[in-house]
PDB file of N, CA and C in Angstrom:
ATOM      1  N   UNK A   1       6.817  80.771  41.067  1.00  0.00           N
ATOM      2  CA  UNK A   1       7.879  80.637  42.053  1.00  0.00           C
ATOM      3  C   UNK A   1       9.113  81.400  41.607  1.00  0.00           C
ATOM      4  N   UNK A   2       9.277  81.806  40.284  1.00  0.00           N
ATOM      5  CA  UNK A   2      10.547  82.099  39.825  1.00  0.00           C
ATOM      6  C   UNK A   2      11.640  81.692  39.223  1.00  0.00           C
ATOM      7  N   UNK A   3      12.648  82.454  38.389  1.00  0.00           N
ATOM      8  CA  UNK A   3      13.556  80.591  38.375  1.00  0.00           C
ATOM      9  C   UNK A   3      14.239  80.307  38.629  1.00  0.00           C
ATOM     10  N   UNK A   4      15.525  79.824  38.219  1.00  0.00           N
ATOM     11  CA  UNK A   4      16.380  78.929  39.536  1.00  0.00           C
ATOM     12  C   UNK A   4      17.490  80.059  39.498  1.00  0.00           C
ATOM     13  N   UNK A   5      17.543  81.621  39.413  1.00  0.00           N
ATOM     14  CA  UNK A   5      18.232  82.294  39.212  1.00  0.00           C
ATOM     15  C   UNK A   5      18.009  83.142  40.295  1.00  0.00           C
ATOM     16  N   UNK A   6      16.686  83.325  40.117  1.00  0.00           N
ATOM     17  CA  UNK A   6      15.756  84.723  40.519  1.00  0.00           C
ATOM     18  C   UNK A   6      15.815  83.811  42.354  1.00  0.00           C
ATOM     19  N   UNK A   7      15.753  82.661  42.109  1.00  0.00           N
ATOM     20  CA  UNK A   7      15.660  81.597  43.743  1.00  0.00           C
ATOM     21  C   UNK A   7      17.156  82.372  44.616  1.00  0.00           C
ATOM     22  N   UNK A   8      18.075  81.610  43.253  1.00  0.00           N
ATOM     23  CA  UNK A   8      19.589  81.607  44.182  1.00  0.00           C
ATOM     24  C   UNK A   8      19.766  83.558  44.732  1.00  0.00           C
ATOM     25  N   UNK A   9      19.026  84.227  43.562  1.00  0.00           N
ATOM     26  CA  UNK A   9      19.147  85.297  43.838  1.00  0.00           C
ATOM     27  C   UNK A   9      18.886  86.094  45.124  1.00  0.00           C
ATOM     28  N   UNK A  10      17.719  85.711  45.469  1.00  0.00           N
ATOM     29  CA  UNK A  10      16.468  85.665  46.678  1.00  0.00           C
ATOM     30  C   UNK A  10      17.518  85.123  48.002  1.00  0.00           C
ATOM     31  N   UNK A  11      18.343  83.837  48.124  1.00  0.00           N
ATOM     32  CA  UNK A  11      18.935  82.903  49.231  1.00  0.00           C
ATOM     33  C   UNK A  11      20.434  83.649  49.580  1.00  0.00           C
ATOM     34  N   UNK A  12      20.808  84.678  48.444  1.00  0.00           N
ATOM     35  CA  UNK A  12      21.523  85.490  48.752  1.00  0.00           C
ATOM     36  C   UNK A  12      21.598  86.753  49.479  1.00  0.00           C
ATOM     37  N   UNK A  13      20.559  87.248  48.869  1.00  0.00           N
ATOM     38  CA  UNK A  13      20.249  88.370  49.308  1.00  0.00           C
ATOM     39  C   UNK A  13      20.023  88.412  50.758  1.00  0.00           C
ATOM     40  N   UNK A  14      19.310  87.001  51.443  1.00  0.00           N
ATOM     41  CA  UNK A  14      18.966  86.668  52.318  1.00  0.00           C
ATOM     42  C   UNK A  14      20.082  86.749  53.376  1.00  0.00           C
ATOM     43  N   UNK A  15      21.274  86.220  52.995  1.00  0.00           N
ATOM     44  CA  UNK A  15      22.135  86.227  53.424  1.00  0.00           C
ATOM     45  C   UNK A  15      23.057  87.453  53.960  1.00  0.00           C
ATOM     46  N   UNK A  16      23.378  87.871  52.791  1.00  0.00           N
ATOM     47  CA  UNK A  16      23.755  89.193  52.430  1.00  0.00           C
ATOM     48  C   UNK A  16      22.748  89.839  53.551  1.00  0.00           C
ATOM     49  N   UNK A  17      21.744  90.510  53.732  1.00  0.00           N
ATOM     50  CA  UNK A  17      20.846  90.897  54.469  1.00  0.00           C
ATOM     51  C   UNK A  17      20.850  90.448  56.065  1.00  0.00           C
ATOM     52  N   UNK A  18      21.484  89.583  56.596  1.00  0.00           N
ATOM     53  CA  UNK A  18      21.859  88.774  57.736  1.00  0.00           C
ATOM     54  C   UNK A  18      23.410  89.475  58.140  1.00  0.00           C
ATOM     55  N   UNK A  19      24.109  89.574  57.508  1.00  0.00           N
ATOM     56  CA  UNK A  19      25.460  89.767  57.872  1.00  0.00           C
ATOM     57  C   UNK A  19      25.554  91.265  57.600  1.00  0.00           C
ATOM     58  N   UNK A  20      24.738  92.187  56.585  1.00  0.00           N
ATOM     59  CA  UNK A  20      24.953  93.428  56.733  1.00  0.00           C
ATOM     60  C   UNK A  20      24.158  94.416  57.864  1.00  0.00           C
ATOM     61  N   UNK A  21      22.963  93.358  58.574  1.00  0.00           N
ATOM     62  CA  UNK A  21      22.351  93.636  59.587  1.00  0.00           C
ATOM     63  C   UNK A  21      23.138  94.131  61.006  1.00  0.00           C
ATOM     64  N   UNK A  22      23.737  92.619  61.251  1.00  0.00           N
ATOM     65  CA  UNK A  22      24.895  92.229  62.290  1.00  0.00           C
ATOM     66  C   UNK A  22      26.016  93.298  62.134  1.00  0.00           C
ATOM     67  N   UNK A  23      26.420  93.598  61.175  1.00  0.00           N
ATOM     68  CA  UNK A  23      27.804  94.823  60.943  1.00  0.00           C
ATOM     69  C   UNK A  23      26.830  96.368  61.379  1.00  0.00           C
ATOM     70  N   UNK A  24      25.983  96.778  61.029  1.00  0.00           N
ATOM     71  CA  UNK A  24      25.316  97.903  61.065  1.00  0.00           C
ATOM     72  C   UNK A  24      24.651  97.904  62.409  1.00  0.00           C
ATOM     73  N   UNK A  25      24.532  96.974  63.100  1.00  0.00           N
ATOM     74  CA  UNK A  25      24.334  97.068  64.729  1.00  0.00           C
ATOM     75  C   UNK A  25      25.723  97.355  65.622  1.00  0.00           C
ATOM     76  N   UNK A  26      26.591  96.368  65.223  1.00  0.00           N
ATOM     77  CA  UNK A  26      27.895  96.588  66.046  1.00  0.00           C
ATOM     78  C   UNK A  26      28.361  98.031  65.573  1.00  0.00           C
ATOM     79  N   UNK A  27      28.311  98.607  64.047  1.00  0.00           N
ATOM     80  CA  UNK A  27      28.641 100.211  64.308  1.00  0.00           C
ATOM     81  C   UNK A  27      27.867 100.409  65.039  1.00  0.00           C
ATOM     82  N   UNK A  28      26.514 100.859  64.939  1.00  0.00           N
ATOM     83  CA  UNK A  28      25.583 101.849  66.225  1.00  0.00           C
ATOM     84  C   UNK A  28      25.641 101.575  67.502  1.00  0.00           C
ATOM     85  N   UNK A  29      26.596 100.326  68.028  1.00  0.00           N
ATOM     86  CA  UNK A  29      26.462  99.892  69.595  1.00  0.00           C
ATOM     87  C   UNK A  29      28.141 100.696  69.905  1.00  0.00           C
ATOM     88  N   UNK A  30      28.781 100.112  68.745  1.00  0.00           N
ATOM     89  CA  UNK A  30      30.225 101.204  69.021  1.00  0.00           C
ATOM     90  C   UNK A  30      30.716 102.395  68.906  1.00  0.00           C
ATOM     91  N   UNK A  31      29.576 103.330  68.105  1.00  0.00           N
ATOM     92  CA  UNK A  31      29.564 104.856  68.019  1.00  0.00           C
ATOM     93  C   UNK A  31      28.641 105.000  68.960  1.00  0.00           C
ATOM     94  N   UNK A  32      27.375 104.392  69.813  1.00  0.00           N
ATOM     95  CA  UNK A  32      27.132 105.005  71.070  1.00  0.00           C
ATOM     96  C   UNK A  32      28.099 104.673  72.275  1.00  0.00           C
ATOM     97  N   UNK A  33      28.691 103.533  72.511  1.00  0.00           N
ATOM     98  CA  UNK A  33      29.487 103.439  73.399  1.00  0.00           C
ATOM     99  C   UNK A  33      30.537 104.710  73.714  1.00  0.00           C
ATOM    100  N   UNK A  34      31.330 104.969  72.164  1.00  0.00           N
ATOM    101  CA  UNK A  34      32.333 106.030  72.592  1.00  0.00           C
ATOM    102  C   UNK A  34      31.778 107.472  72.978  1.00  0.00           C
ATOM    103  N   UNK A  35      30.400 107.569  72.247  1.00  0.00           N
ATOM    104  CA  UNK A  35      29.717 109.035  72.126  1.00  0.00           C
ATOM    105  C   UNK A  35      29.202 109.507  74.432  1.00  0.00           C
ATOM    106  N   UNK A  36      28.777 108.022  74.755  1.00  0.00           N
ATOM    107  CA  UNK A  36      28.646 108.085  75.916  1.00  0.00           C
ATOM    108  C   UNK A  36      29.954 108.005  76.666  1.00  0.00           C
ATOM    109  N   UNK A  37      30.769 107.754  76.479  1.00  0.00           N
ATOM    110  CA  UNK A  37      32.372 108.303  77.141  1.00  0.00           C
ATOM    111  C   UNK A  37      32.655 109.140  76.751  1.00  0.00           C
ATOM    112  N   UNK A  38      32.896 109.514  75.666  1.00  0.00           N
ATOM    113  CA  UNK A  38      33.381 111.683  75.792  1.00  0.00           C
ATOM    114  C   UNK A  38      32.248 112.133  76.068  1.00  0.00           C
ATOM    115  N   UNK A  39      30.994 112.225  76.552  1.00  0.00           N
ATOM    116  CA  UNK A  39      30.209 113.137  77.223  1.00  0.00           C
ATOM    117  C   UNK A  39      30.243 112.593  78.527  1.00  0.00           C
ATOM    118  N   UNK A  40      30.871 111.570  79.050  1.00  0.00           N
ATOM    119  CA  UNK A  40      31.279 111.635  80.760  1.00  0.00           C
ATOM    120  C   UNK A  40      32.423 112.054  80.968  1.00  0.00           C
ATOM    121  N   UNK A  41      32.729 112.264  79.939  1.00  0.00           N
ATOM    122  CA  UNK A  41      34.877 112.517  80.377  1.00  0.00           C
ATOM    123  C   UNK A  41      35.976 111.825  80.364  1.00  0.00           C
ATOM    124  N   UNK A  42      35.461 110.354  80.737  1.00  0.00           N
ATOM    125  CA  UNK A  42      36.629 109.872  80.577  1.00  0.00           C
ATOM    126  C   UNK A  42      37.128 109.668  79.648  1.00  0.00           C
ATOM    127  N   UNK A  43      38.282 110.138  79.052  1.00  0.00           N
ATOM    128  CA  UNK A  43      38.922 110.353  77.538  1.00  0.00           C
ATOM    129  C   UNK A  43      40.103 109.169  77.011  1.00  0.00           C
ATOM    130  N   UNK A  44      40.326 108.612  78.083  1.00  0.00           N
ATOM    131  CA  UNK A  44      41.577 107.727  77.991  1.00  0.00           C
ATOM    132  C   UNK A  44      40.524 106.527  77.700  1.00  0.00           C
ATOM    133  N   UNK A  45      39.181 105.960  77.857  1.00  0.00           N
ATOM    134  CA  UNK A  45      38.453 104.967  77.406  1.00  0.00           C
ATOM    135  C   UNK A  45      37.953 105.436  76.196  1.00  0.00           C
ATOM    136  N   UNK A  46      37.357 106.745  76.304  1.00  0.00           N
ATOM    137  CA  UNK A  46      37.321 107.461  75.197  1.00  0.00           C
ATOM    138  C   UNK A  46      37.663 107.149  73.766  1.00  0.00           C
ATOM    139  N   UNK A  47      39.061 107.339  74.011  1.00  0.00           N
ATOM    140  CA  UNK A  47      39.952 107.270  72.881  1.00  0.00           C
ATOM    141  C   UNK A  47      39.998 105.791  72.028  1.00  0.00           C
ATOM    142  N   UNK A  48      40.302 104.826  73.241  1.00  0.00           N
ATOM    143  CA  UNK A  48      40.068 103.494  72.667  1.00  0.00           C
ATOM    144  C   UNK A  48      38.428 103.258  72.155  1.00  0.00           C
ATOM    145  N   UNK A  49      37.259 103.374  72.589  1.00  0.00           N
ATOM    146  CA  UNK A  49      36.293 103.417  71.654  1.00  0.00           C
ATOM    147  C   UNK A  49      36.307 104.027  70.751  1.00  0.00           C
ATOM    148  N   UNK A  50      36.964 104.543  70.378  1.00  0.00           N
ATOM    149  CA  UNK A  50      36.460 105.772  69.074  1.00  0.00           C
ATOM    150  C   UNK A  50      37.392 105.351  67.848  1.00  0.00           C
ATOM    151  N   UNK A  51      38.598 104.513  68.385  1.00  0.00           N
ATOM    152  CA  UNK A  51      39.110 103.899  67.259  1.00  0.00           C
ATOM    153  C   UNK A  51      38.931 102.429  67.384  1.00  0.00           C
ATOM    154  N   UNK A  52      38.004 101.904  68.338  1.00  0.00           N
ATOM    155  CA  UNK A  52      37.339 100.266  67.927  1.00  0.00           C
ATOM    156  C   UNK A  52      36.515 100.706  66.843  1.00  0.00           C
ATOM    157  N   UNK A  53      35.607 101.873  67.272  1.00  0.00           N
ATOM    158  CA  UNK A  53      33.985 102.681  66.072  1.00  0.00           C
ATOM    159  C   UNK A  53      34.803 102.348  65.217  1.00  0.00           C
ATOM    160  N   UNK A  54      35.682 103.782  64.696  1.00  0.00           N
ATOM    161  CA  UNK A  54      36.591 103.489  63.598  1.00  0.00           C
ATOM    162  C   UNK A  54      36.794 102.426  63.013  1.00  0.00           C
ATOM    163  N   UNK A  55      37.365 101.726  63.604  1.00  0.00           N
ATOM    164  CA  UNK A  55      38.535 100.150  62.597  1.00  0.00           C
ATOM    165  C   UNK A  55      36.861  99.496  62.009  1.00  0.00           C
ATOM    166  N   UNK A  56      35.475  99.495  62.877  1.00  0.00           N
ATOM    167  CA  UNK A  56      34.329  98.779  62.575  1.00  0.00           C
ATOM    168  C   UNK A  56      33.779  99.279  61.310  1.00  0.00           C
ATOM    169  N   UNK A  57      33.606 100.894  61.697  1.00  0.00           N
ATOM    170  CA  UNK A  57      33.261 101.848  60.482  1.00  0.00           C
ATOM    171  C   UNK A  57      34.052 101.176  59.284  1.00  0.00           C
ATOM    172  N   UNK A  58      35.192 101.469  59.146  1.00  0.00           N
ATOM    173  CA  UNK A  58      36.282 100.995  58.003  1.00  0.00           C
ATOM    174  C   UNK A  58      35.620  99.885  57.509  1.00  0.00           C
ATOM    175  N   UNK A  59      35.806  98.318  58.373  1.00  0.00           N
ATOM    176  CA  UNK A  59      35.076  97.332  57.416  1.00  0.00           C
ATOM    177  C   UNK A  59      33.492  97.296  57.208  1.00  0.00           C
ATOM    178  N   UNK A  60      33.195  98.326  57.777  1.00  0.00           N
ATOM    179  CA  UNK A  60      31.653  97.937  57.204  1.00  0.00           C
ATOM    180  C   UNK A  60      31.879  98.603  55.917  1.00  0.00           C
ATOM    181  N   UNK A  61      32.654  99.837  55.694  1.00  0.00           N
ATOM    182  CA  UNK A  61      32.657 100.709  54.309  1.00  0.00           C
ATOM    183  C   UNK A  61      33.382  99.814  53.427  1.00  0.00           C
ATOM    184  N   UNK A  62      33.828  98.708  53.906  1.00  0.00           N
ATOM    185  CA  UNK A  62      35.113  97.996  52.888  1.00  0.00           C
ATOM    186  C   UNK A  62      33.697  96.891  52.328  1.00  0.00           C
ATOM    187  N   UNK A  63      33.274  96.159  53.238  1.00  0.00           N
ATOM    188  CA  UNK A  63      32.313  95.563  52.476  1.00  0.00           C
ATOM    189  C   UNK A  63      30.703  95.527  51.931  1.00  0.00           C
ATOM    190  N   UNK A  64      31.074  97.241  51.742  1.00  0.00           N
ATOM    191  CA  UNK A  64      29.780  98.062  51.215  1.00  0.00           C
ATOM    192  C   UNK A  64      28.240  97.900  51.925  1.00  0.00           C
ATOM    193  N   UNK A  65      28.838  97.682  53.385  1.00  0.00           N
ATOM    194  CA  UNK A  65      27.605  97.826  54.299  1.00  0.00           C
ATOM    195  C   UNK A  65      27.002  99.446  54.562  1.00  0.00           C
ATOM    196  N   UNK A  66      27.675 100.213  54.411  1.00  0.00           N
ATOM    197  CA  UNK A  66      27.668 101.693  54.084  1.00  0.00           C
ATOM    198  C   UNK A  66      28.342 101.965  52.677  1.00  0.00           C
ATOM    199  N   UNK A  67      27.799 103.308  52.501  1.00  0.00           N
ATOM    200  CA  UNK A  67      28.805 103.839  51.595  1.00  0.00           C
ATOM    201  C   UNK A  67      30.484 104.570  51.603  1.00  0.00           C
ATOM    202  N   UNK A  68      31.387 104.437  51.677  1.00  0.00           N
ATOM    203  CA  UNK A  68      32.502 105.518  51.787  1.00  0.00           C
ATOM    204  C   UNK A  68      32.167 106.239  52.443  1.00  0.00           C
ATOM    205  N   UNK A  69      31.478 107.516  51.884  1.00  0.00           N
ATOM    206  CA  UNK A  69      31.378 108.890  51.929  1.00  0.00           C
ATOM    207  C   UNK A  69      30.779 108.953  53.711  1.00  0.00           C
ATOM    208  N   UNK A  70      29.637 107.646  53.322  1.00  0.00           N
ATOM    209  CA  UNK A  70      28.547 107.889  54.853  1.00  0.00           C
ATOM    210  C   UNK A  70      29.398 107.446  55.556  1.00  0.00           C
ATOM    211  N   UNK A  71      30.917 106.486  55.768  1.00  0.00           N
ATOM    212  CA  UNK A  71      31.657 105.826  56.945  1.00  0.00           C
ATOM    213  C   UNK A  71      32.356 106.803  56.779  1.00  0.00           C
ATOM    214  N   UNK A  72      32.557 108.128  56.075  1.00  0.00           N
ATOM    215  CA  UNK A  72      33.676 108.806  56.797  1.00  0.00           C
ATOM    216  C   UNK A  72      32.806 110.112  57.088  1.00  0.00           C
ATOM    217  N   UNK A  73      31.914 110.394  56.929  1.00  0.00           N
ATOM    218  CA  UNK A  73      30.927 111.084  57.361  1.00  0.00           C
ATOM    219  C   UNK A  73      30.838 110.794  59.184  1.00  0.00           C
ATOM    220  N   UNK A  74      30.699 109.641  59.376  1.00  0.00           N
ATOM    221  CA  UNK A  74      30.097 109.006  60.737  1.00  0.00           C
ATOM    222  C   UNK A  74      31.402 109.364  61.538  1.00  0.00           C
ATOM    223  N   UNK A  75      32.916 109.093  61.147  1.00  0.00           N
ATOM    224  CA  UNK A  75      33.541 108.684  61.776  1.00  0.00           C
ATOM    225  C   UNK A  75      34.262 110.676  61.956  1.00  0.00           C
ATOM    226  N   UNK A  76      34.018 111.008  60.885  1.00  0.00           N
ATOM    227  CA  UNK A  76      34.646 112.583  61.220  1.00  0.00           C
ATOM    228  C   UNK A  76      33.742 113.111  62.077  1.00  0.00           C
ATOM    229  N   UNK A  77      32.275 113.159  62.382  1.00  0.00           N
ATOM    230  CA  UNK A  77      31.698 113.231  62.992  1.00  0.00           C
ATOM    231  C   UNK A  77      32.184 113.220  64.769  1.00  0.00           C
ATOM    232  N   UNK A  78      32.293 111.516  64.758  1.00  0.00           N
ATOM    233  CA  UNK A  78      32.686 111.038  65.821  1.00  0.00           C
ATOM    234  C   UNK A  78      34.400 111.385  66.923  1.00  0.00           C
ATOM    235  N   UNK A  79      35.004 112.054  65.467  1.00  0.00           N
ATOM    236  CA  UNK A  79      36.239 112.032  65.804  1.00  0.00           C
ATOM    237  C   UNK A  79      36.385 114.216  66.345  1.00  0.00           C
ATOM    238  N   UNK A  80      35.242 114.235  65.861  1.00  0.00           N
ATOM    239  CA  UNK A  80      35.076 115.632  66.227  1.00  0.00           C
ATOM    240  C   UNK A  80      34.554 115.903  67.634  1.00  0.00           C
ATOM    241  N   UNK A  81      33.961 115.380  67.946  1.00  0.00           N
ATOM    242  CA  UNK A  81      33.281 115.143  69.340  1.00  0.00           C
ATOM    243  C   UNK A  81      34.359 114.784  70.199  1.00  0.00           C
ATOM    244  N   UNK A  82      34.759 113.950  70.025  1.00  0.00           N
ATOM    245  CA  UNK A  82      36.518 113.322  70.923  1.00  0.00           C
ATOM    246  C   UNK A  82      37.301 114.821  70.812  1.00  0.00           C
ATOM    247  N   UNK A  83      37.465 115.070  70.044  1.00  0.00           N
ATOM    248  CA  UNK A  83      38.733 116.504  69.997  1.00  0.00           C
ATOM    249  C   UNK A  83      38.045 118.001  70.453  1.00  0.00           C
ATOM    250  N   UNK A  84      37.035 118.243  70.871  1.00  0.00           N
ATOM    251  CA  UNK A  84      36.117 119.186  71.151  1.00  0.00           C
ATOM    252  C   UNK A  84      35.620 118.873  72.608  1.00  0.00           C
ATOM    253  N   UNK A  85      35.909 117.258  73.526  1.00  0.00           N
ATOM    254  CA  UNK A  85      35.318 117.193  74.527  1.00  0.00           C
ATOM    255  C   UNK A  85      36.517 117.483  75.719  1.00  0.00           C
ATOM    256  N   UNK A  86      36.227 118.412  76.617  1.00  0.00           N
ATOM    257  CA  UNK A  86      37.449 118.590  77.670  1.00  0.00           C
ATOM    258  C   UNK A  86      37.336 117.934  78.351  1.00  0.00           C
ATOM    259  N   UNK A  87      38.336 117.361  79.192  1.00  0.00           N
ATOM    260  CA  UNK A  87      39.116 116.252  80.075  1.00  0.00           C
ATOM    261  C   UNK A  87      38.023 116.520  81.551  1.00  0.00           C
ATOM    262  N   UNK A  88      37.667 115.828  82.220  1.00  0.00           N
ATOM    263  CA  UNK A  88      36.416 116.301  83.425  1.00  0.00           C
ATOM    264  C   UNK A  88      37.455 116.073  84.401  1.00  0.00           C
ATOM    265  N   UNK A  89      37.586 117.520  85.435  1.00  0.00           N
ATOM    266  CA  UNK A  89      38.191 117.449  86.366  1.00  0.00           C
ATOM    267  C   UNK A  89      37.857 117.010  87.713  1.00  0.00           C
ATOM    268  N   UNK A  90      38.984 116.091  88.003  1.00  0.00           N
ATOM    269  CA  UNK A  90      39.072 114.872  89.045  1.00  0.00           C
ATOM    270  C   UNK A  90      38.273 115.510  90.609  1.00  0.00           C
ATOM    271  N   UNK A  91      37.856 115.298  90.846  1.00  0.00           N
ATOM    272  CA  UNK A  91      37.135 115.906  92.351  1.00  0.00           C
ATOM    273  C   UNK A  91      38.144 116.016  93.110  1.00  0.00           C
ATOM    274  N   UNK A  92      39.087 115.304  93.422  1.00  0.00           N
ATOM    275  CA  UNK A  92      39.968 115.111  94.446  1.00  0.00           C
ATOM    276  C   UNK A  92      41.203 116.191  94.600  1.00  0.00           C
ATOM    277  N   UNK A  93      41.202 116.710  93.412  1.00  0.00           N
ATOM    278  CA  UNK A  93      42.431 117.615  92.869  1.00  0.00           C
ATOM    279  C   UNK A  93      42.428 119.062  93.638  1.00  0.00           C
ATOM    280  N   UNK A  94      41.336 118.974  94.013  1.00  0.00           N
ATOM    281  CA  UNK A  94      40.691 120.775  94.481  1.00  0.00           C
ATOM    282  C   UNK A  94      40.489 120.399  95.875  1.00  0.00           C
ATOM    283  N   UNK A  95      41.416 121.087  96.760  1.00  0.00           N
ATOM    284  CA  UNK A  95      41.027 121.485  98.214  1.00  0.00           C
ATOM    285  C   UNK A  95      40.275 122.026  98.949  1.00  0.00           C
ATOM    286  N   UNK A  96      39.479 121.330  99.793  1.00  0.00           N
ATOM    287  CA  UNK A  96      37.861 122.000  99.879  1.00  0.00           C
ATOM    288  C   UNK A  96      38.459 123.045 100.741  1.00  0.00           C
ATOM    289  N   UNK A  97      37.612 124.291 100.701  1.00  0.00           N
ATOM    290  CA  UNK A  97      37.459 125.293 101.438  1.00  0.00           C
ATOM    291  C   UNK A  97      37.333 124.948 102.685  1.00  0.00           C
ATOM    292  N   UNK A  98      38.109 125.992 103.746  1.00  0.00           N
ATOM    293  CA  UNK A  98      37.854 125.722 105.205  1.00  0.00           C
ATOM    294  C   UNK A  98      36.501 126.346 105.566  1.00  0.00           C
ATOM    295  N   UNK A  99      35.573 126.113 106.626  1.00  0.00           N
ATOM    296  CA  UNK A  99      34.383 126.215 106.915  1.00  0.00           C
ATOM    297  C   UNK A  99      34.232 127.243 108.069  1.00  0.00           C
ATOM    298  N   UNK A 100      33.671 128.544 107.382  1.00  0.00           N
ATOM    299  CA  UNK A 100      34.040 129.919 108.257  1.00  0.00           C
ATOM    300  C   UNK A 100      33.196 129.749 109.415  1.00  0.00           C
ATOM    301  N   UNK A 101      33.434 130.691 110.774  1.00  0.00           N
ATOM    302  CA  UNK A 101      32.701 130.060 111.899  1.00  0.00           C
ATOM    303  C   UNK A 101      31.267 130.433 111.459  1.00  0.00           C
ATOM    304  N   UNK A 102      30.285 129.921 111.839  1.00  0.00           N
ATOM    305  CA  UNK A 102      28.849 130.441 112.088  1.00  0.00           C
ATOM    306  C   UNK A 102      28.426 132.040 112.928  1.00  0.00           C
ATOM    307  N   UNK A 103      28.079 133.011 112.859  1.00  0.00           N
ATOM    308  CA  UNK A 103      27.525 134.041 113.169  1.00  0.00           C
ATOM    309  C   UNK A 103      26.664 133.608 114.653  1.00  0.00           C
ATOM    310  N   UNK A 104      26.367 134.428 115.314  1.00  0.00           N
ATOM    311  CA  UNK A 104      26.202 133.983 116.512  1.00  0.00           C
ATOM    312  C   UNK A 104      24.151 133.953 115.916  1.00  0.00           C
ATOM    313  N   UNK A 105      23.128 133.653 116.386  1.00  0.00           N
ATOM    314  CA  UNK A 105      22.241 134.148 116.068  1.00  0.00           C
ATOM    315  C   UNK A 105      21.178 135.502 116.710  1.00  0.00           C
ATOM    316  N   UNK A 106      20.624 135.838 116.022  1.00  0.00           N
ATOM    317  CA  UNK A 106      20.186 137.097 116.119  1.00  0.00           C
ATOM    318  C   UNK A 106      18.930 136.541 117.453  1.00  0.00           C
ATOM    319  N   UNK A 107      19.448 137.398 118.118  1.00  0.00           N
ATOM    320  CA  UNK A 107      18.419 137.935 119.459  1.00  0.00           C
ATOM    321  C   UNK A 107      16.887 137.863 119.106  1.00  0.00           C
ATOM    322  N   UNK A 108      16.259 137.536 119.842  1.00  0.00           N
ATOM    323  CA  UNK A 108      14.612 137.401 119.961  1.00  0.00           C
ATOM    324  C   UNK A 108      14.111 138.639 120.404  1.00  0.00           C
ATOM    325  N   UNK A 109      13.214 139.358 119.724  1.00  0.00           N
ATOM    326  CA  UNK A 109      12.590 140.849 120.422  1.00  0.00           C
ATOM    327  C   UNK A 109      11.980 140.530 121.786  1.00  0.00           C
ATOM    328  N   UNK A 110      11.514 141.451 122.440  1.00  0.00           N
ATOM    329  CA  UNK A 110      11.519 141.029 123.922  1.00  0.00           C
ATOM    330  C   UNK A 110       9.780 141.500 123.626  1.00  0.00           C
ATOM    331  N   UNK A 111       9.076 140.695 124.110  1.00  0.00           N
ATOM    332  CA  UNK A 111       8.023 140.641 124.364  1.00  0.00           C
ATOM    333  C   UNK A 111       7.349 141.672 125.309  1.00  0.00           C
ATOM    334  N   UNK A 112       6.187 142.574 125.016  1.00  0.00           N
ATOM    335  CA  UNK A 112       5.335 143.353 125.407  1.00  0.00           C
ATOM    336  C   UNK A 112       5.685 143.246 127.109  1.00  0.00           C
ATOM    337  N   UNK A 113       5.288 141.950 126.982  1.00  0.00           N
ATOM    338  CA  UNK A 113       5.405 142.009 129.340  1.00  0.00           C
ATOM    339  C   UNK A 113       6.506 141.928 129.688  1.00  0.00           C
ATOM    340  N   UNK A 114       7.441 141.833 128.969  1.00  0.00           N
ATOM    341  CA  UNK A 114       8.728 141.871 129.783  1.00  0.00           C
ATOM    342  C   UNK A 114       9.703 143.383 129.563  1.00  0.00           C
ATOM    343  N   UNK A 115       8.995 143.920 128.686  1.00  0.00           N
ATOM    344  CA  UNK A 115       9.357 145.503 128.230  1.00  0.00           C
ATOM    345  C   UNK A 115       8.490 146.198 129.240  1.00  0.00           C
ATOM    346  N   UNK A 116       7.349 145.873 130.015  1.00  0.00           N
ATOM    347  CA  UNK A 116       6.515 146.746 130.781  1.00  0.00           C
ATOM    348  C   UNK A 116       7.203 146.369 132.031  1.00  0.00           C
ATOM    349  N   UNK A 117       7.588 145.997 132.100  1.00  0.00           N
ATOM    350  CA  UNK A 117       8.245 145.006 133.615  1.00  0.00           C
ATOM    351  C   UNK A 117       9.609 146.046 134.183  1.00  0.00           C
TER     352      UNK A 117
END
């Protein structure tokens, strides 16, 4: 069975393994959330996801659910994508074109019996 070291060791880990699970999902649900707003455009929601990712990134690197290097890896990443994505212009902003008249349509050839006629 082990001994009462190698046990407590095991009920930790267990633990530990539970809560670094839970932190490493909420990053990947909050770096796709923002990654799917700067590739629609909207930048002003944008922005606020990308520093919820962030502040999450931070404590997962604070309580060595990642490493440093990999939470600032993720987050320069992320923060590059935000500063590289242009603003999607509003539909409404652009005045539709006026609608030129139609062409009259083209004449039907005149048929054999009515050319002999």
């Amino acid at each position: 069975m082990g001994s009462k070291s190698a046990q407590k060791a095991a009920r930790a880990s267990g633990r530990r393994q539970t809560r670094n699970k839970s932190l490493r999902s909420q990053v990947k649900t909050d770096i796709a959330k923002a990654e799917k707003l700067i590739f629609e455009g909207d930048l002003e929601a944008a922005k606020v996801a990308v520093a919820t990712a962030v502040s999450v990134l931070d404590k997962a690197a604070e309580k060595k659910v990642f490493h440093d290097n990999n939470a600032a890896r993720r987050k320069s990443r992320l923060l590059k994508k935000l500063n590289k994505a242009p603003a999607k212009p509003k539909a409404e902003s652009k005045p539709k074109a006026e609608s030129k008249a139609k062409a009259e349509p083209k004449k039907k050839a005149e048929s054999k019996a009515e050319k002999a006629e």
